[in-house]
C-alpha atoms as a PDB file:
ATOM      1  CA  UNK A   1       0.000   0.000   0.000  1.00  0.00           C
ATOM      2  CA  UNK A   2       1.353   3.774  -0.873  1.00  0.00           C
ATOM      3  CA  UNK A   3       2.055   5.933   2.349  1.00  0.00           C
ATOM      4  CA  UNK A   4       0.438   9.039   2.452  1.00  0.00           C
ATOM      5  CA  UNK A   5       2.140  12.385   2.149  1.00  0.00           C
ATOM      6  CA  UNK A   6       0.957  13.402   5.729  1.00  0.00           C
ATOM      7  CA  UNK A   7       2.464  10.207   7.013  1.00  0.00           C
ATOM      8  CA  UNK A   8       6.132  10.751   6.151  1.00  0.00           C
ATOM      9  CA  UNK A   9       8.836  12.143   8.526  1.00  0.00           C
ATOM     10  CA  UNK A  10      10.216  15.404   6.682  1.00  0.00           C
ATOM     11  CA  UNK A  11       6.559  16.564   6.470  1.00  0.00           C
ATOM     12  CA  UNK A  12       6.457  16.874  10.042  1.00  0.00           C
ATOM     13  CA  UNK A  13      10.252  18.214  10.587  1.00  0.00           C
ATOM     14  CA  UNK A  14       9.755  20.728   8.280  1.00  0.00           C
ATOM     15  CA  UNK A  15       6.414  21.706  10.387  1.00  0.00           C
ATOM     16  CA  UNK A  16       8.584  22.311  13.272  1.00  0.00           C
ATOM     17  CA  UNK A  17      10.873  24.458  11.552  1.00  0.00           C
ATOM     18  CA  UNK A  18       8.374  26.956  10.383  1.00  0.00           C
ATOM     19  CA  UNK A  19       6.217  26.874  13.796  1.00  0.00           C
ATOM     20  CA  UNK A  20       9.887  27.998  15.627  1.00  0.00           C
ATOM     21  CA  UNK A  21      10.912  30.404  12.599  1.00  0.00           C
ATOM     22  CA  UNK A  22       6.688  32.038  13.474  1.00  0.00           C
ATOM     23  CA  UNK A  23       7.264  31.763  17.166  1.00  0.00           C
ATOM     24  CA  UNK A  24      10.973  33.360  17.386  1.00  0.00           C
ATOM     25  CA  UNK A  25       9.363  36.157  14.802  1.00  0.00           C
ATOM     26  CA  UNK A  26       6.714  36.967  17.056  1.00  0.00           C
ATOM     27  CA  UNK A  27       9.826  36.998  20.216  1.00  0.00           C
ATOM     28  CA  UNK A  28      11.650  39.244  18.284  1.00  0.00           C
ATOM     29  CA  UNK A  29       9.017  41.473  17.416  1.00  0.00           C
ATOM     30  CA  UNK A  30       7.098  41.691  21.075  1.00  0.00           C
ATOM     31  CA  UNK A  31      10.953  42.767  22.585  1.00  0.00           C
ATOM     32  CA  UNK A  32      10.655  45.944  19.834  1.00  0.00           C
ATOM     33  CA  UNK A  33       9.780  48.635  21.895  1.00  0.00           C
ATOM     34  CA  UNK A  34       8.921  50.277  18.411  1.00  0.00           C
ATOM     35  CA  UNK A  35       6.579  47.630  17.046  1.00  0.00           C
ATOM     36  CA  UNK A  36       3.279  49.114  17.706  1.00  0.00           C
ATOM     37  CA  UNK A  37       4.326  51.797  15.457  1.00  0.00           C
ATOM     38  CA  UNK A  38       4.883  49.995  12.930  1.00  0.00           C
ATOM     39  CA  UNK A  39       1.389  48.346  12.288  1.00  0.00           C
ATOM     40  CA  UNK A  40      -0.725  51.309  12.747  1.00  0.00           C
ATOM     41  CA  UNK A  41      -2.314  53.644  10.667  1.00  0.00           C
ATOM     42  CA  UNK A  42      -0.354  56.790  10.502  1.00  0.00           C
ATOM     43  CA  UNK A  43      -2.579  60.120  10.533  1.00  0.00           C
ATOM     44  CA  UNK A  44      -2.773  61.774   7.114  1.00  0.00           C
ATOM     45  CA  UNK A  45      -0.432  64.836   6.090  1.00  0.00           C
ATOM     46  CA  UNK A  46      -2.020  67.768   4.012  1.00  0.00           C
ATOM     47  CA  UNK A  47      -0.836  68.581   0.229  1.00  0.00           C
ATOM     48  CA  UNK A  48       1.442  71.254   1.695  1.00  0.00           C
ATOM     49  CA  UNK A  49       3.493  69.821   3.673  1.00  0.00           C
ATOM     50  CA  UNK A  50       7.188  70.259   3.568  1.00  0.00           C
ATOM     51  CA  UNK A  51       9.998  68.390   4.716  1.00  0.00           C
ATOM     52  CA  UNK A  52       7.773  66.038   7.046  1.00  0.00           C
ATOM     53  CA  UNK A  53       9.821  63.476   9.553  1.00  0.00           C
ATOM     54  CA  UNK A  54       8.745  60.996  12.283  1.00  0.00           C
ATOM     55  CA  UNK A  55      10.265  60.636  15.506  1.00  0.00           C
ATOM     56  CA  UNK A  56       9.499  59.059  18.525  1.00  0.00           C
ATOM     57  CA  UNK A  57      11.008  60.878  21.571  1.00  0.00           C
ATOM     58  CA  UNK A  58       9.464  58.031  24.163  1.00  0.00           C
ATOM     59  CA  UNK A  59       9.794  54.825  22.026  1.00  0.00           C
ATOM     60  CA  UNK A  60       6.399  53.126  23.620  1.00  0.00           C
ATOM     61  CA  UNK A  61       3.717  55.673  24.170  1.00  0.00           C
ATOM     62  CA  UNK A  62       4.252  58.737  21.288  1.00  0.00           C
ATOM     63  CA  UNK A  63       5.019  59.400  17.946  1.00  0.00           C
ATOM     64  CA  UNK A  64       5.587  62.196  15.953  1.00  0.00           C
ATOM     65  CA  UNK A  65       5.029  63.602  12.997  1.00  0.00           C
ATOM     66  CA  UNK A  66       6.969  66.825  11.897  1.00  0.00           C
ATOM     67  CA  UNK A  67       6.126  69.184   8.912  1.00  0.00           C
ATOM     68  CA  UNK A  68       6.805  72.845   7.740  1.00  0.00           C
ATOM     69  CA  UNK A  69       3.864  74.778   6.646  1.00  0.00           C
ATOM     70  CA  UNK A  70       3.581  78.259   4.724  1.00  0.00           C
ATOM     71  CA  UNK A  71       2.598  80.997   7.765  1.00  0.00           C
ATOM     72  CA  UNK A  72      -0.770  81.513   6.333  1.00  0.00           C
ATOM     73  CA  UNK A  73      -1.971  77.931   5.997  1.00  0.00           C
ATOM     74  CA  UNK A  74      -2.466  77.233   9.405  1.00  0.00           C
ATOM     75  CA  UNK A  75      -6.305  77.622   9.087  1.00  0.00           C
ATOM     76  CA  UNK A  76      -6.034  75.161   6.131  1.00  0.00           C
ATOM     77  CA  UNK A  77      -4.273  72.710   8.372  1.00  0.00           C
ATOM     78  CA  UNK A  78      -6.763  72.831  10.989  1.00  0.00           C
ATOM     79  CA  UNK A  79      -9.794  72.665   8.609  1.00  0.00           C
ATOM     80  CA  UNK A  80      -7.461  69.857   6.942  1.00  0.00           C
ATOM     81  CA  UNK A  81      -7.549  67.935  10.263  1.00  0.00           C
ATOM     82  CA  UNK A  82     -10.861  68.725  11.564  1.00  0.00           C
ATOM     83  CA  UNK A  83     -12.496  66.865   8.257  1.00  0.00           C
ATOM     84  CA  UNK A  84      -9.723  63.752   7.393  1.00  0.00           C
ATOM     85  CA  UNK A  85      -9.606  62.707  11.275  1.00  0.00           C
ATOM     86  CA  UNK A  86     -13.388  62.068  11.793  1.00  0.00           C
ATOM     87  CA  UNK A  87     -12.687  59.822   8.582  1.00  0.00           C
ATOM     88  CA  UNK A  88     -10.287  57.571  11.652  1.00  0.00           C
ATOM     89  CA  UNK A  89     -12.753  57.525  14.309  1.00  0.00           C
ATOM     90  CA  UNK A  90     -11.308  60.314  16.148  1.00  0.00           C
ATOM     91  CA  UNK A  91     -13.100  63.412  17.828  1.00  0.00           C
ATOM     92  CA  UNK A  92     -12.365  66.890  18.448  1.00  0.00           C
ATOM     93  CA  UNK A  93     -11.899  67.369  22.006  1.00  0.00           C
ATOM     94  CA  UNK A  94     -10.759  71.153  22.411  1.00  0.00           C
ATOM     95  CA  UNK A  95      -7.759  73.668  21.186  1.00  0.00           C
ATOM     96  CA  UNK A  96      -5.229  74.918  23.665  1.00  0.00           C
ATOM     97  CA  UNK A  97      -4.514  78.412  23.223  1.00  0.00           C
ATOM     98  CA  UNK A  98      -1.248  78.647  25.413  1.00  0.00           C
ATOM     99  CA  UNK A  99       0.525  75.072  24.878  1.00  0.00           C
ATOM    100  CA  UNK A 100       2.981  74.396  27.663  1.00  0.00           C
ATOM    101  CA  UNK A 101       5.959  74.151  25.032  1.00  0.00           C
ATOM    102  CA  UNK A 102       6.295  77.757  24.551  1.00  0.00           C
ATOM    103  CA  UNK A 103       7.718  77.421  20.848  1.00  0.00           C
ATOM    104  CA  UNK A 104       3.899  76.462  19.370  1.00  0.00           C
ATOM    105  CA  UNK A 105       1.085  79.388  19.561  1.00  0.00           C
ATOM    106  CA  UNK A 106      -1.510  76.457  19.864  1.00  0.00           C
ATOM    107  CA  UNK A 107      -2.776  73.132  19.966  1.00  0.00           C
ATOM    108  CA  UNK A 108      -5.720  71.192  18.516  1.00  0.00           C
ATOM    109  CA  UNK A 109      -6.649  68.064  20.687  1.00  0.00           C
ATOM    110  CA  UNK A 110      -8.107  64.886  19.210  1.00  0.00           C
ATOM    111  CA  UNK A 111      -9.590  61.642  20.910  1.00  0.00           C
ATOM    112  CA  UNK A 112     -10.170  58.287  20.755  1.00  0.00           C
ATOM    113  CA  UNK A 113     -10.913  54.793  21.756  1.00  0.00           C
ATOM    114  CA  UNK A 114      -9.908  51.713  20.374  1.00  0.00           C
ATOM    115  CA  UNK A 115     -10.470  47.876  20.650  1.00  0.00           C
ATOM    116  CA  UNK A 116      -7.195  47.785  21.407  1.00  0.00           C
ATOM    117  CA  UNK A 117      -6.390  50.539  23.908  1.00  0.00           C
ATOM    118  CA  UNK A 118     -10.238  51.182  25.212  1.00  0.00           C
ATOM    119  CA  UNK A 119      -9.261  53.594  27.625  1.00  0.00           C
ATOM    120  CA  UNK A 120      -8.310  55.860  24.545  1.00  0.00           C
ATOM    121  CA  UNK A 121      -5.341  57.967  22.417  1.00  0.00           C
ATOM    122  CA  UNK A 122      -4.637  60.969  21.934  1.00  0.00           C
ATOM    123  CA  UNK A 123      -3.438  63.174  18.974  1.00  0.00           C
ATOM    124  CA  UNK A 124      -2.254  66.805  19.247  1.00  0.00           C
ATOM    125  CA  UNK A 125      -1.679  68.994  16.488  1.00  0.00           C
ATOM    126  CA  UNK A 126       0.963  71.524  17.338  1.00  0.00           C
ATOM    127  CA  UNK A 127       1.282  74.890  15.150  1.00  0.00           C
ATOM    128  CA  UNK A 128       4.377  76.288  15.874  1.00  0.00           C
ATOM    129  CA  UNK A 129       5.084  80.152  15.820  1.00  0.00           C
ATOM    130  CA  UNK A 130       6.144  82.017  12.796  1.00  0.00           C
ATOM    131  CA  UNK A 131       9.803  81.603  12.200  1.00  0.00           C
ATOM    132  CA  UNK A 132      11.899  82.021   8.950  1.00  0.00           C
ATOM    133  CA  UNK A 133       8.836  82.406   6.751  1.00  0.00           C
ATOM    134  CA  UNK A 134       7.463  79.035   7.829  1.00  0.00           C
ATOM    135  CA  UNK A 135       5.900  77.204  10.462  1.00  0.00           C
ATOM    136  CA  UNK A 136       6.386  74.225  12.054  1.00  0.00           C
ATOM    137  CA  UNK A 137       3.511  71.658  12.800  1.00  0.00           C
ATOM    138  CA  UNK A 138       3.785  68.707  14.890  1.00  0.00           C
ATOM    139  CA  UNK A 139       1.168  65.734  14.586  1.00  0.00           C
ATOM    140  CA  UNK A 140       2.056  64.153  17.950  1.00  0.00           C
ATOM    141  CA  UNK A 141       0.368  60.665  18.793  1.00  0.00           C
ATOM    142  CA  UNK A 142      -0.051  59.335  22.072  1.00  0.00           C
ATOM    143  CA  UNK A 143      -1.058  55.635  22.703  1.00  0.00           C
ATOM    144  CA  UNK A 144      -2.418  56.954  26.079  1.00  0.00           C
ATOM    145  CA  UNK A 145      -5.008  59.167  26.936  1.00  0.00           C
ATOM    146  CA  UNK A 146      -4.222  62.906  27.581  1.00  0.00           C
ATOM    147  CA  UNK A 147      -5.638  64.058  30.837  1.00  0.00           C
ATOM    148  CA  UNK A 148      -5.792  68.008  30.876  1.00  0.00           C
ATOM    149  CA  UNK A 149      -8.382  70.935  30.626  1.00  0.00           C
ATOM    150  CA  UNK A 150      -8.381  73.351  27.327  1.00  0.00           C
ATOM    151  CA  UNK A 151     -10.366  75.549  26.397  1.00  0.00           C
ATOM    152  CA  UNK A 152     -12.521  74.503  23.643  1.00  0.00           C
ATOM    153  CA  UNK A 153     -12.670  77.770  21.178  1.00  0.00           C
END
């Protein structure tokens, strides 16, 4: 009688190896403190940005997202932001006027929750002041939820 394919011995080595080649993957990518970047859906950038960069100054809990503007765009920015967010699932929470890093006139604050992190996120977007005939706006991401009072304009 013919053997089976199921029934021969490489079939099952060769199982093995990619079962420890999946598991050690999934080690090596759980020990990344920058692998939860790297799966998500990064917020959009408007058609004017210049120059735009990511960083992530606290590996596990923000990113962000760094672009020069033209000083009289900002409104088209925020109007940018305001429409292509809701598109994400997130909300509009309030704008800050006075943003405790002194080197941004103010700061739009966006919310919300996820399967994944149900207690919520947080996305800021910083306009910087008028420097050099440009400004600078940062789209800064948190994975956590942002606990502080603005005042909603």
């Amino acid at each position: 009688m013919k053997q089976m394919w199921f029934c021969k011995p490489w079939i099952g080595i060769v199982s093995l190896l990619c079962l420890g080649v999946i598991g050690l993957g999934i080690i090596v990518l759980s020990n990344d403190p920058m692998w939860r970047w790297r799966f998500r859906t990064q917020p959009p950038i408007p058609a004017g940005a210049n120059f735009p960069k990511v960083f992530h100054p606290s590996n596990e809990v923000e990113q962000i997202i760094q672009f020069d503007i033209d000083p009289g765009a900002v409104n088209l920015v925020q109007q940018f932001y305001r429409t292509e967010l809701l598109k994400g699932g997130w909300h509009y929470r309030c704008t800050e006027d006075k943003p405790l890093n002194t080197s941004f006139e103010l700061s739009d604050v966006y919310e919300r929750s996820t399967i994944q992190n149900p207690k919520g996120e947080t996305l800021e977007i910083m306009v910087g002041k008028h420097l050099a005939g440009k400004r600078v706006i940062w789209v800064k991401e948190k994975v956590i939820p942002l606990y502080k009072a603005c005042s909603a304009r």
